[in-house]
Protein backbone atom coordinates (compact mmCIF):
# COMPACT_ATOMS: atom_id res chain seq x y z
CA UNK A 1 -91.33 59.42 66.45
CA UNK A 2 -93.25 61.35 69.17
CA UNK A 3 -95.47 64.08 68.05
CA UNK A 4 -94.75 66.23 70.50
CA UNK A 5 -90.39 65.60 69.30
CA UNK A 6 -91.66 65.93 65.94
CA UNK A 7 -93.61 69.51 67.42
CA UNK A 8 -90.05 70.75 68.86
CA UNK A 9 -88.11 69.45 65.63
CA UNK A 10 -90.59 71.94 63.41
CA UNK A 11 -89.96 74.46 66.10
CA UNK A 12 -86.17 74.30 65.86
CA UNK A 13 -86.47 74.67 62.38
CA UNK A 14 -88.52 77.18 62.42
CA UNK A 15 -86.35 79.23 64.58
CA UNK A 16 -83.09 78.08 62.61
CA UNK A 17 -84.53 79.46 59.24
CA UNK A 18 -85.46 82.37 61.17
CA UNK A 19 -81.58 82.94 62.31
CA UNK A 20 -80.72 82.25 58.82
CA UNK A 21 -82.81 84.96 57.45
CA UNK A 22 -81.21 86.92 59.48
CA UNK A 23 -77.59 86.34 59.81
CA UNK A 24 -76.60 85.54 56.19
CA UNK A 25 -76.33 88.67 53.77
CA UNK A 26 -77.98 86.89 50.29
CA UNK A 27 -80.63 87.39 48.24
CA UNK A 28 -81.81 83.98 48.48
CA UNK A 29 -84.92 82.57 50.23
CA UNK A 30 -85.50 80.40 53.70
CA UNK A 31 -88.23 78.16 54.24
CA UNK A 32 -88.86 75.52 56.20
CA UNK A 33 -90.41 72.40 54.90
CA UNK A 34 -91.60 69.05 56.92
CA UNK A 35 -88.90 70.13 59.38
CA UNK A 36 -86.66 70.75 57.20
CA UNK A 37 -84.24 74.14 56.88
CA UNK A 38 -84.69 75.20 53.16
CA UNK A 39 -82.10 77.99 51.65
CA UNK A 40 -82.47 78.76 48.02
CA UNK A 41 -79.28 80.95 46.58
CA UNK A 42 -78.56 82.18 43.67
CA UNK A 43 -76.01 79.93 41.12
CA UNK A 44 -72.95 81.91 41.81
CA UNK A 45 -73.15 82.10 45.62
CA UNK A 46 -73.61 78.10 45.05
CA UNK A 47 -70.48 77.98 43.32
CA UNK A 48 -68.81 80.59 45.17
CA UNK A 49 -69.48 80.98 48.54
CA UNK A 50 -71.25 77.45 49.72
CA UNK A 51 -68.32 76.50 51.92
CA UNK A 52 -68.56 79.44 53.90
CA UNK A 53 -72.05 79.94 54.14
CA UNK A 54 -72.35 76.41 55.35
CA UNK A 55 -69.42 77.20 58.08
CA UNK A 56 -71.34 80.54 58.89
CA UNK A 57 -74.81 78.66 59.38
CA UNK A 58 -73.40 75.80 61.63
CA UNK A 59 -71.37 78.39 63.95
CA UNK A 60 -74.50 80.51 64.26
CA UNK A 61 -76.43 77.34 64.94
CA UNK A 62 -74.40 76.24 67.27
CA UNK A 63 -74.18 79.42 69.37
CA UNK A 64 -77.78 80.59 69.07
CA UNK A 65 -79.20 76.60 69.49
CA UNK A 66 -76.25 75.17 71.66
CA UNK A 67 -78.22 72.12 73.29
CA UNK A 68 -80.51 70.25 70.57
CA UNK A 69 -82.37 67.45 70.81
CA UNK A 70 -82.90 66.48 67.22
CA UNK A 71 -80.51 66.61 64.18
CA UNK A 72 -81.27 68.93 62.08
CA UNK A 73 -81.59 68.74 58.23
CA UNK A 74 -80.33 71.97 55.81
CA UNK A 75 -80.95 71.47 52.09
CA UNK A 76 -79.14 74.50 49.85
CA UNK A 77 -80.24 74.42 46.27
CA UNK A 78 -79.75 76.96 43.54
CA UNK A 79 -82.83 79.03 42.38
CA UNK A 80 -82.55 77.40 38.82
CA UNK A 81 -82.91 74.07 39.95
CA UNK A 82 -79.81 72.48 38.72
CA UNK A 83 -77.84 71.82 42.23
CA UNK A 84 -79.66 70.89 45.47
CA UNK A 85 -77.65 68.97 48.51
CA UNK A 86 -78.94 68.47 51.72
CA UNK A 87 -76.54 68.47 55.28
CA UNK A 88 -77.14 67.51 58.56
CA UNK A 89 -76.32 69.84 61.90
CA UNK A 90 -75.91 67.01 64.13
CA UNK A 91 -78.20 67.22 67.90
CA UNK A 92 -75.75 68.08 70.41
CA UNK A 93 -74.23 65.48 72.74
């Protein structure tokens, strides 16, 4: 990989976590890590509201960063440490 595509993968994650923080109404965290989009939620919003969290970050993804170059990688993981699963938001065609 290219630095400078590695530069504008950061970047885009940078600016995704920054959406997140932003959009979603939870007390978890966002961080970004090696390019990667890191959410940590609380056990119950695991268990209870994943599914639509995940459908409210890839909407908001897709019409804040409609043209992306990269895929992007989203790992959600509980704040005790017992679930952690990682998705993709594919680059766009």
């Amino acid at each position: 990989m290219h630095p400078h595509d590695l530069s504008q993968m950061v970047g885009l994650a940078a600016d995704v976590a920054r959406l997140i923080k932003s959009e979603l109404a939870t007390d978890g965290t966002v961080t970004t890590v090696a390019g990667k989009v890191v959410l940590s939620i609380s056990h119950f919003e695991v268990e209870h509201r994943l599914g639509n969290l995940l459908q409210h970050i890839y909407r908001a993804v897709d019409q804040h960063f409609p043209v992306r170059k990269e895929h992007l990688s989203l790992i959600i993981r509980d704040m005790d440490g017992s679930y952690e699963n990682s998705f993709k938001i594919w680059k766009s065609v």
